[in-house]
Protein backbone atom coordinates (compact mmCIF):
# COMPACT_ATOMS: atom_id res chain seq x y z
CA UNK A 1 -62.91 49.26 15.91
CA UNK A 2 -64.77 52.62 14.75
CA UNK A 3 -67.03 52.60 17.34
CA UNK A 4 -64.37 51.46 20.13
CA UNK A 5 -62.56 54.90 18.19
CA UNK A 6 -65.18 57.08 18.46
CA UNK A 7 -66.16 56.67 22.29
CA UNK A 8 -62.54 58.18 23.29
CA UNK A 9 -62.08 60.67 20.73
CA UNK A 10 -65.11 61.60 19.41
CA UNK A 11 -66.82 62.06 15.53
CA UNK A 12 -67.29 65.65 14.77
CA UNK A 13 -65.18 68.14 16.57
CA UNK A 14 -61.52 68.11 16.34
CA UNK A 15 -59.80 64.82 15.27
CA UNK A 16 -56.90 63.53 16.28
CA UNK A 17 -55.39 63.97 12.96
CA UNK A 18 -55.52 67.26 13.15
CA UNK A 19 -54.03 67.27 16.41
CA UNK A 20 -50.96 65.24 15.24
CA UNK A 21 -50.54 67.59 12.56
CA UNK A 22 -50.89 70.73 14.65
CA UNK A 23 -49.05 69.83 17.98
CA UNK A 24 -47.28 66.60 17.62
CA UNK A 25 -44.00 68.56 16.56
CA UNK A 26 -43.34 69.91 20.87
CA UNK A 27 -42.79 65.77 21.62
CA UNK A 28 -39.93 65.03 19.78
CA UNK A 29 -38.40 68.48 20.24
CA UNK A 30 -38.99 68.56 23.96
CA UNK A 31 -37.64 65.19 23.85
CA UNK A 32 -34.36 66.04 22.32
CA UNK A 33 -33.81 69.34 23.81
CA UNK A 34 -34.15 67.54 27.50
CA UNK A 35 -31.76 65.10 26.99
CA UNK A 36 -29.64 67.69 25.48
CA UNK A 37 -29.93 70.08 28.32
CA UNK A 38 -30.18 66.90 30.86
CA UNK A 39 -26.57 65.76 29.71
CA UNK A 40 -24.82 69.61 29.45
CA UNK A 41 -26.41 69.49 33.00
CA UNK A 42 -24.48 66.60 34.32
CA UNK A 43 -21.17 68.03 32.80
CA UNK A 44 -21.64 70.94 34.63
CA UNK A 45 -22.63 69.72 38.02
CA UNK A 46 -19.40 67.17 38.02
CA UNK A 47 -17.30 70.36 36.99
CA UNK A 48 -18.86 72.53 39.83
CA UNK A 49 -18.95 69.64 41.96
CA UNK A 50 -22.70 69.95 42.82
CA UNK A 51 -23.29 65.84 43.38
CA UNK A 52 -25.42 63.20 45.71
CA UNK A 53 -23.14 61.80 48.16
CA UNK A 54 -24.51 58.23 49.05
CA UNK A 55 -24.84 57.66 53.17
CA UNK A 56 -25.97 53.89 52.94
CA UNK A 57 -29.44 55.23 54.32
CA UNK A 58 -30.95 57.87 53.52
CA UNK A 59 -29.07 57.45 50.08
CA UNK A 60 -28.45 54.16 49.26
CA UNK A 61 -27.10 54.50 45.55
CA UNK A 62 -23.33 53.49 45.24
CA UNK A 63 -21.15 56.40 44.18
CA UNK A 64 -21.81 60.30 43.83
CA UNK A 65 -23.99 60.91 41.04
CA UNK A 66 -24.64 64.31 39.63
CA UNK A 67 -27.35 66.97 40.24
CA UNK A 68 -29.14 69.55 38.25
CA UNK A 69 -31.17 67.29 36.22
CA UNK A 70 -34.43 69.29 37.26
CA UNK A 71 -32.77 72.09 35.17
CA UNK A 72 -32.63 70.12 32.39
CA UNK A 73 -36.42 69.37 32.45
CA UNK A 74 -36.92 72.64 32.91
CA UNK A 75 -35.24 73.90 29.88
CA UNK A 76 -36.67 71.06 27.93
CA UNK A 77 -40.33 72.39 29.10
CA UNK A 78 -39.46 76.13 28.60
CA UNK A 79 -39.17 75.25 24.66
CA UNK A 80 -42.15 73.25 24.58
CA UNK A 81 -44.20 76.06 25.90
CA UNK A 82 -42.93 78.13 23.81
CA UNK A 83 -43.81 76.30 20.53
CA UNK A 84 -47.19 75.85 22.05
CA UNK A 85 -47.16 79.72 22.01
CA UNK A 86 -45.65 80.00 18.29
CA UNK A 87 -48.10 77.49 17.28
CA UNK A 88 -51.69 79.34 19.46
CA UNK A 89 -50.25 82.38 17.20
CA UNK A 90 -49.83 80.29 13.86
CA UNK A 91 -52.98 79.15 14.37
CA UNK A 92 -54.45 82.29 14.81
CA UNK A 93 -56.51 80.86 17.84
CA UNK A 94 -55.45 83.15 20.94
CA UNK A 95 -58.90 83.73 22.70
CA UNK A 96 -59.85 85.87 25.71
CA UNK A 97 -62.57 85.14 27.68
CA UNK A 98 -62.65 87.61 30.56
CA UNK A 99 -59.68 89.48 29.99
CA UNK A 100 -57.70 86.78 30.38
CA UNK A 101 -56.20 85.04 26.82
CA UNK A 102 -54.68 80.83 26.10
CA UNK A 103 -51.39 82.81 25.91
CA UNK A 104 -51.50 84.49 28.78
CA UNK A 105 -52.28 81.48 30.76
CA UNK A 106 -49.31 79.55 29.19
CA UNK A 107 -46.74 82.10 30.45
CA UNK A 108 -48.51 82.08 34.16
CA UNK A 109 -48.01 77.79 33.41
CA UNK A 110 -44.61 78.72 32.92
CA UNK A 111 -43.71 81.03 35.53
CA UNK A 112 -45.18 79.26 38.34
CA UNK A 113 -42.81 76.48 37.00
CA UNK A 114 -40.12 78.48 37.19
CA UNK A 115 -41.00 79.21 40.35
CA UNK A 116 -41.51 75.55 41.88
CA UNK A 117 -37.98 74.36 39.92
CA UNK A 118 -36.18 77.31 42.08
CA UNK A 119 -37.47 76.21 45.61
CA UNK A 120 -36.45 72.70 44.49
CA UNK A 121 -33.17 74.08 43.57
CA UNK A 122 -32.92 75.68 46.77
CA UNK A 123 -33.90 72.97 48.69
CA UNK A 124 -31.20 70.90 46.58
CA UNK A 125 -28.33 73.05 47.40
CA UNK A 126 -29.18 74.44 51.16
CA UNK A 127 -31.58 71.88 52.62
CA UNK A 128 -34.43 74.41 53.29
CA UNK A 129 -37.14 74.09 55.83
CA UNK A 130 -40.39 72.16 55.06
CA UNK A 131 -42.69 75.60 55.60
CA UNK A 132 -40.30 77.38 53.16
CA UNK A 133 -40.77 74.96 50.39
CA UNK A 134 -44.52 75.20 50.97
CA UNK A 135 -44.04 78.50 51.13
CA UNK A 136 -42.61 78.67 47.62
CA UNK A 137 -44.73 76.32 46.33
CA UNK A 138 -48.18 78.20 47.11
CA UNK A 139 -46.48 81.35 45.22
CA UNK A 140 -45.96 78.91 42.27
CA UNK A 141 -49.88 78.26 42.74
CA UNK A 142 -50.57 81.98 43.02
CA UNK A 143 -49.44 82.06 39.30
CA UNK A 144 -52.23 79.50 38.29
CA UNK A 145 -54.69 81.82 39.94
CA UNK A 146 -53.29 84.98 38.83
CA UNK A 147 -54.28 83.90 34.96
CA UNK A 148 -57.55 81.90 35.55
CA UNK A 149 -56.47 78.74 35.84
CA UNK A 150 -59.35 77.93 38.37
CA UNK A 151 -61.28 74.88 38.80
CA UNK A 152 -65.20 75.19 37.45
CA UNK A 153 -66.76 74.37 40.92
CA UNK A 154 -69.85 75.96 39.20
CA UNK A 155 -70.24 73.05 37.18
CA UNK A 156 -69.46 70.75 40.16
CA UNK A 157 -72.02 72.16 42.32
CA UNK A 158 -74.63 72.31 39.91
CA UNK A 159 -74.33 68.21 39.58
CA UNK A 160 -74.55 68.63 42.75
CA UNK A 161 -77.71 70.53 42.99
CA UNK A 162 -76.26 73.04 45.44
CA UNK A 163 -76.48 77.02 43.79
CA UNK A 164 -73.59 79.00 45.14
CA UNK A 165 -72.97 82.79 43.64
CA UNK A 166 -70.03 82.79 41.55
CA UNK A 167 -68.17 85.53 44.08
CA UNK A 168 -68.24 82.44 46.95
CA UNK A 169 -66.88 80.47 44.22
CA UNK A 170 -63.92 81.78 43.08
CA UNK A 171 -63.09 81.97 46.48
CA UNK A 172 -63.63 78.33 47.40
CA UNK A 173 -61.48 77.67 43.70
CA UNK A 174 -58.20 79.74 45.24
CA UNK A 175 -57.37 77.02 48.08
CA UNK A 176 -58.42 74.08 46.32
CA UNK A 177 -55.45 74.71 43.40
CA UNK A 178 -52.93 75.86 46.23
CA UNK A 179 -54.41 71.93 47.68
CA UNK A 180 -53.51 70.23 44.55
CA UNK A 181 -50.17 72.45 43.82
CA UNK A 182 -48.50 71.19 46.88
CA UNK A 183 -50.60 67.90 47.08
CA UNK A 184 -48.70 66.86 43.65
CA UNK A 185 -45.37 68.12 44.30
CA UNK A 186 -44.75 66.98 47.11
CA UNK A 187 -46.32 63.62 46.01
CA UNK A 188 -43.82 63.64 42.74
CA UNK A 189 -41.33 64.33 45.36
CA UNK A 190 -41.81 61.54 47.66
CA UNK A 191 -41.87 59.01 44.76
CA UNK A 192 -38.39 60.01 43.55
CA UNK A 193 -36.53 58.00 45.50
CA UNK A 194 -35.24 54.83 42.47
CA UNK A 195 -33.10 55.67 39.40
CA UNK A 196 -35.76 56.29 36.69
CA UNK A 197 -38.83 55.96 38.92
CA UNK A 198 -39.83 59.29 39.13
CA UNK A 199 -39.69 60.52 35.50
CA UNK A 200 -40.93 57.12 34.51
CA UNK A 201 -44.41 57.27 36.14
CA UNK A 202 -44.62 60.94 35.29
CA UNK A 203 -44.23 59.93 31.62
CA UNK A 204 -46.97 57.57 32.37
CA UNK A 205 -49.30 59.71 33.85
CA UNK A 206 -48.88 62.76 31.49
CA UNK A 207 -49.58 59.83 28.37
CA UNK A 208 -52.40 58.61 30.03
CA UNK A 209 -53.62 62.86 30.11
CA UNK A 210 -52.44 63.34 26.59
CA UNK A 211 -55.31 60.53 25.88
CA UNK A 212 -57.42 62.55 28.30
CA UNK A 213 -57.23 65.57 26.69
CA UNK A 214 -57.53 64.18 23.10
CA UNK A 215 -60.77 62.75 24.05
CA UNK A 216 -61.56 65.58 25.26
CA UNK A 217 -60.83 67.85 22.70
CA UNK A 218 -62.20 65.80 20.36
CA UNK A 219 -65.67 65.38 21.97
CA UNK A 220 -66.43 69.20 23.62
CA UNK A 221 -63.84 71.38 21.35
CA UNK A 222 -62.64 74.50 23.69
CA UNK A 223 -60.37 76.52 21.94
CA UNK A 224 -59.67 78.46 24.69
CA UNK A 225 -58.37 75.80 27.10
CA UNK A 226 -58.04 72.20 24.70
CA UNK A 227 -54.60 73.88 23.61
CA UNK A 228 -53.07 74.61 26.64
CA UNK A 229 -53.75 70.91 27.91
CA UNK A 230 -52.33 69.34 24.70
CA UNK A 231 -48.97 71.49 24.78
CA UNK A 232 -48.95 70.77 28.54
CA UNK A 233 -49.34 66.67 28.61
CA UNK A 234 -47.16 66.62 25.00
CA UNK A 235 -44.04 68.72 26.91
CA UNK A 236 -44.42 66.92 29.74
CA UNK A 237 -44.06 63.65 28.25
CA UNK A 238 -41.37 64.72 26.27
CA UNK A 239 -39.43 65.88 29.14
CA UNK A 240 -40.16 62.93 30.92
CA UNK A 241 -38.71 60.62 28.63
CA UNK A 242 -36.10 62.66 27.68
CA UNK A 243 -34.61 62.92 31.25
CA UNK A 244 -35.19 59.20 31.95
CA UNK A 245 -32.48 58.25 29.10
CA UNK A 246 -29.95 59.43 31.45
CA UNK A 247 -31.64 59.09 34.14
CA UNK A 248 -32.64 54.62 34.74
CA UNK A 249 -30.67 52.74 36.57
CA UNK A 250 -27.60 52.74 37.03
CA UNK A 251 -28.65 56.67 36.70
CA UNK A 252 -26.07 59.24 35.83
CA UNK A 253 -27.84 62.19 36.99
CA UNK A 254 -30.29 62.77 39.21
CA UNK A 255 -33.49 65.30 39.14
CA UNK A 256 -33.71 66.25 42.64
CA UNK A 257 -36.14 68.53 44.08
CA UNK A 258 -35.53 70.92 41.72
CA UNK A 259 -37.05 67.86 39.13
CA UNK A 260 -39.32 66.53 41.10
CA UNK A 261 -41.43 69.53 42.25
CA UNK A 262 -41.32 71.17 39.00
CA UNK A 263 -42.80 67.95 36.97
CA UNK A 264 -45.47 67.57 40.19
CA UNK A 265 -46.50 71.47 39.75
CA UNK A 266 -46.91 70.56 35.74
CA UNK A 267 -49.09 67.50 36.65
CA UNK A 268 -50.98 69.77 39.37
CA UNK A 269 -51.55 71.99 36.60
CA UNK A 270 -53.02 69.58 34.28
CA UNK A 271 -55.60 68.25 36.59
CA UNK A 272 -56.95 71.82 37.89
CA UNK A 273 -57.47 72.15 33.98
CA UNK A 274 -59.72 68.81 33.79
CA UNK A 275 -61.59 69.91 36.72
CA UNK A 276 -62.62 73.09 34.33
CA UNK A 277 -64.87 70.28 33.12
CA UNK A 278 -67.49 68.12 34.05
CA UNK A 279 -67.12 65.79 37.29
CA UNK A 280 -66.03 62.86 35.33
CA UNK A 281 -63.00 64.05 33.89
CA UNK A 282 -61.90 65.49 36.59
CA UNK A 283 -62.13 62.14 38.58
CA UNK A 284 -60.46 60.51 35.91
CA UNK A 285 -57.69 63.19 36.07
CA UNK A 286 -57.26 62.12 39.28
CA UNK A 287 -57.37 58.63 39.33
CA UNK A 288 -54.49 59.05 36.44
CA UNK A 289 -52.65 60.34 38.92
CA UNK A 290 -53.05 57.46 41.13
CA UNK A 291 -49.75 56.02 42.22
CA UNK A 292 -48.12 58.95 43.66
CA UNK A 293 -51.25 59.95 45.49
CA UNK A 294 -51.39 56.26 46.72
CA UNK A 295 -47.54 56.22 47.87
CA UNK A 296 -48.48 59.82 49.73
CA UNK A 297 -50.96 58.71 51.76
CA UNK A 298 -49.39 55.62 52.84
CA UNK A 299 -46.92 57.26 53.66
CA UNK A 300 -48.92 60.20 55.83
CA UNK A 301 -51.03 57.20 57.40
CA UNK A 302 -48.09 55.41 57.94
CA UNK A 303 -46.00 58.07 59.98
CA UNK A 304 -49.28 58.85 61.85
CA UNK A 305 -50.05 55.40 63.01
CA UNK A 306 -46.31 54.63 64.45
CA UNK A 307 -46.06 58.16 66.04
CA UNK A 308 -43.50 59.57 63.92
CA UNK A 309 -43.40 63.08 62.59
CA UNK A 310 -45.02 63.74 59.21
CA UNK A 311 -42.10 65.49 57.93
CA UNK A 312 -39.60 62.85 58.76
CA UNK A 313 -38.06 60.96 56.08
CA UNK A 314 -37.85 57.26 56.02
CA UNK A 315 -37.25 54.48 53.76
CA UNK A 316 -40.50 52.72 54.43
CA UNK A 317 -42.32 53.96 50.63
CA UNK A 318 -44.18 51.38 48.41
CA UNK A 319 -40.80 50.76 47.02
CA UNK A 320 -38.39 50.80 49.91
CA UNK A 321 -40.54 47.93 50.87
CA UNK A 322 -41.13 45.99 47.53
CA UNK A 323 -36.93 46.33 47.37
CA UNK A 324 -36.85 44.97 50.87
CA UNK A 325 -38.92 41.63 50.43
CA UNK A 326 -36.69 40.73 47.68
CA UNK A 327 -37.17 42.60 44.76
CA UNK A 328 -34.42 43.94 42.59
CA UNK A 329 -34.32 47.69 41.74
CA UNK A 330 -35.19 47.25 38.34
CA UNK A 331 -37.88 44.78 38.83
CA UNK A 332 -39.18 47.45 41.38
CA UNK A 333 -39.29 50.31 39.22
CA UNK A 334 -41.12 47.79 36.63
CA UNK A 335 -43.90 47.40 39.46
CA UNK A 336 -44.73 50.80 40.01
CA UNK A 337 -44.71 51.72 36.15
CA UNK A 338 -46.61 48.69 35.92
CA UNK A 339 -48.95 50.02 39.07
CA UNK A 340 -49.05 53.75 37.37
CA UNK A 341 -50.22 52.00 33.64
CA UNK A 342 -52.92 50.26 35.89
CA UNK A 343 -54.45 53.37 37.48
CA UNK A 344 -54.40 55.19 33.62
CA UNK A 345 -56.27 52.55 32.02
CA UNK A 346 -59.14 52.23 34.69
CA UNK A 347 -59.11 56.16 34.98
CA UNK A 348 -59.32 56.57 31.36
CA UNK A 349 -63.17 55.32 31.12
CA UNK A 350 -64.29 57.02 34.15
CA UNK A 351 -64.69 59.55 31.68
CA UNK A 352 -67.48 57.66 29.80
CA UNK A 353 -69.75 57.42 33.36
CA UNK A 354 -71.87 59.91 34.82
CA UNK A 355 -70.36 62.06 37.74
CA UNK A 356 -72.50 59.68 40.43
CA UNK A 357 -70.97 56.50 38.97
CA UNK A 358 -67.56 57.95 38.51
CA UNK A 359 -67.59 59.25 42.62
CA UNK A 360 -68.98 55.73 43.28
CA UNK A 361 -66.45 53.82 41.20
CA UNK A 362 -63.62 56.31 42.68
CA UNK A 363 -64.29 54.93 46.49
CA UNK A 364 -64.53 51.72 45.38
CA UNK A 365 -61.14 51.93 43.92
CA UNK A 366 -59.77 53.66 47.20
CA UNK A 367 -61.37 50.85 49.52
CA UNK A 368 -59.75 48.41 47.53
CA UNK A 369 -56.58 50.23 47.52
CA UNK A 370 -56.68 50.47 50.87
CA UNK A 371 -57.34 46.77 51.55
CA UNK A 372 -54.13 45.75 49.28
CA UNK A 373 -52.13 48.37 51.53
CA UNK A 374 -53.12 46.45 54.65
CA UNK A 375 -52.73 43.03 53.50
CA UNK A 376 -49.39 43.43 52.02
CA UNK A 377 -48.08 45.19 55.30
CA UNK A 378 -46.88 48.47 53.70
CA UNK A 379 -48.58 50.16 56.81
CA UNK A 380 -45.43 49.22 58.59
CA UNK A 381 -41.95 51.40 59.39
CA UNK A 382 -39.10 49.53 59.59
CA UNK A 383 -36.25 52.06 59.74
CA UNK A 384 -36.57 55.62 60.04
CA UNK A 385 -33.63 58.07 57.86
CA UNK A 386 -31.87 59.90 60.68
């Protein structure tokens, strides 16, 4: 059991003791605080009125249920951050590398969250255009970038055996976190379409990182960016789980856009910090986050193949169609937190292999994905939302 132990989290850095003791307070708080905020949230938007009217298509839930839950989360998330900064300055460990300090980087995390929740919120209230929300959503990345938060492409390419000077790239680093900024928001976005799906997988996917990032920590201490991925994956999950209370079916309030975006630009954030490492954790990052890149592409394939728009909405996700060959809502949500736990525990070892064997294993795992896609028909669009 010691050795089984020690191959995740390591012998002689940090333990995981001392990372209970030290960060395992945001959790709980987070927790409470979002469910808190989450419920004052719904009593507010059935005051102002600000609900989801059901259409029998596009919206198939029974009766108007309230909005604003994003809000919530977002709250919920602003206090965890800031206990993560409390506790970088209780700890005395604040560290600058290049003019640019743990802290510093938090409040960019923050503020390109704020940033992503508001063009939800927009997009929640006044329907806006698909280029405006991408628009918004690459200024949310522009935060990540404005503080460092860069992928390490120098370590990448060296595996690689390919020298590049680090001037080429940083600049090769800028579009590939704009890439994974809207890849995961919109992807969050996409998936929210069941009572308690949504903040269920996320809560999923940021435990599976919290394991991540223990093991990480534990094995090749970094003071300067270990923190930041611990308060991140602990707030997240908190969030997560605090907004599903109110959130699974029947759900009383809903996260929207505002929710949905801002929990995908957290994620988004959490890989780009994996990739600071070596190739294997960042494939394991993303193979973590495997379901709602898996629902995303099916979808994008999808539209492509039957000629429909790429921005047109349909009912035709992983879960429109499990719902439609019988399966009950609940039962459906079950599958796809059962589908989400699956991609965590094969992504969690890919941190054990070498960067060859982890690529390798990756498009193994996409071929086979792939193959399950096609022989269960989910390539297929039955309706399309007007």
């Amino acid at each position: 059991m010691k050795t089984i132990i020690s191959l995740f989290f390591g012998e002689n850095q940090y333990t995981l003791w001392q990372i209970i003791r030290d960060y395992g307070i945001i959790f709980p708080v987070v927790f409470i605080v979002t469910l808190g905020a989450t419920w004052i949230c719904q009593f507010l938007a059935l005051k102002w009125g600000i609900m989801d009217l059901p259409d029998g298509d596009v919206k198939p839930h029974e009766k108007p249920t309230a909005y604003l839950g994003g809000v919530g989360i977002w709250f919920g998330l602003l206090v965890g951050l800031t206990i993560g900064l409390i506790i970088l300055r209780r700890l005395s460990i604040e560290i600058t590398n290049n003019k640019i300090s743990n802290v510093l980087m938090l409040k960019g995390i923050y503020l390109g969250a704020t940033i992503a929740c508001i063009v939800g919120l927009l997009d929640d209230i006044f329907n806006i255009k698909p280029w405006q929300k991408f628009l918004g959503q690459t200024i949310a990345a522009s935060a990540l970038i404005l503080v460092g938060i860069r992928p390490d492409l120098k370590t990448m390419f060296s595996l690689l055996n390919i020298p590049l000077p680090d001037v080429l790239l940083t600049i090769l680093s800028v579009p590939i976190v704009v890439f994974f900024v809207l890849g995961a928001t919109n992807s969050l976005n996409l998936l929210d379409g069941l009572d308690g799906l949504c903040a269920g997988v996320t809560a999923i996917i940021s435990a599976g990182f919290f394991v991540l990032s223990v093991s990480l920590t534990t094995c090749f201490h970094d003071p300067m960016v270990d923190p930041i991925r611990l308060i991140l994956c602990l707030s997240l999950t908190g969030g997560s789980l605090g907004f599903l209370i109110l959130n699974r079916h029947p759900a009383r309030i809903y996260m929207g856009d505002a929710g949905s975006m801002l929990l995908g630009y957290m994620a988004a954030t959490l890989i780009i910090l994996f990739i600071d490492k070596l190739g294997n954790w960042s494939t394991a990052a993303i193979i973590i986050f495997g379901l709602p890149i898996l629902d995303t592409s099916v979808t994008l394939v999808r539209r492509f193949i039957n000629k429909q728009p790429i921005f047109a909405p349909d009912r035709s996700h992983i879960y429109d169609q499990l719902i439609s060959k019988g399966h009950s809502l609940r039962k459906t949500v079950n599958i796809c937190y059962a589908l989400s736990g699956f991609f965590v525990m094969i992504g969690l070892p890919m941190r054990l292999f070498s960067f060859e064997y982890s690529i390798l294993f990756f498009s193994i795992l996409v071929l086979i994905s792939g193959f399950f896609i096609w022989w269960f028909d989910f390539l297929r669009m039955p309706k399309i939302r007007n």
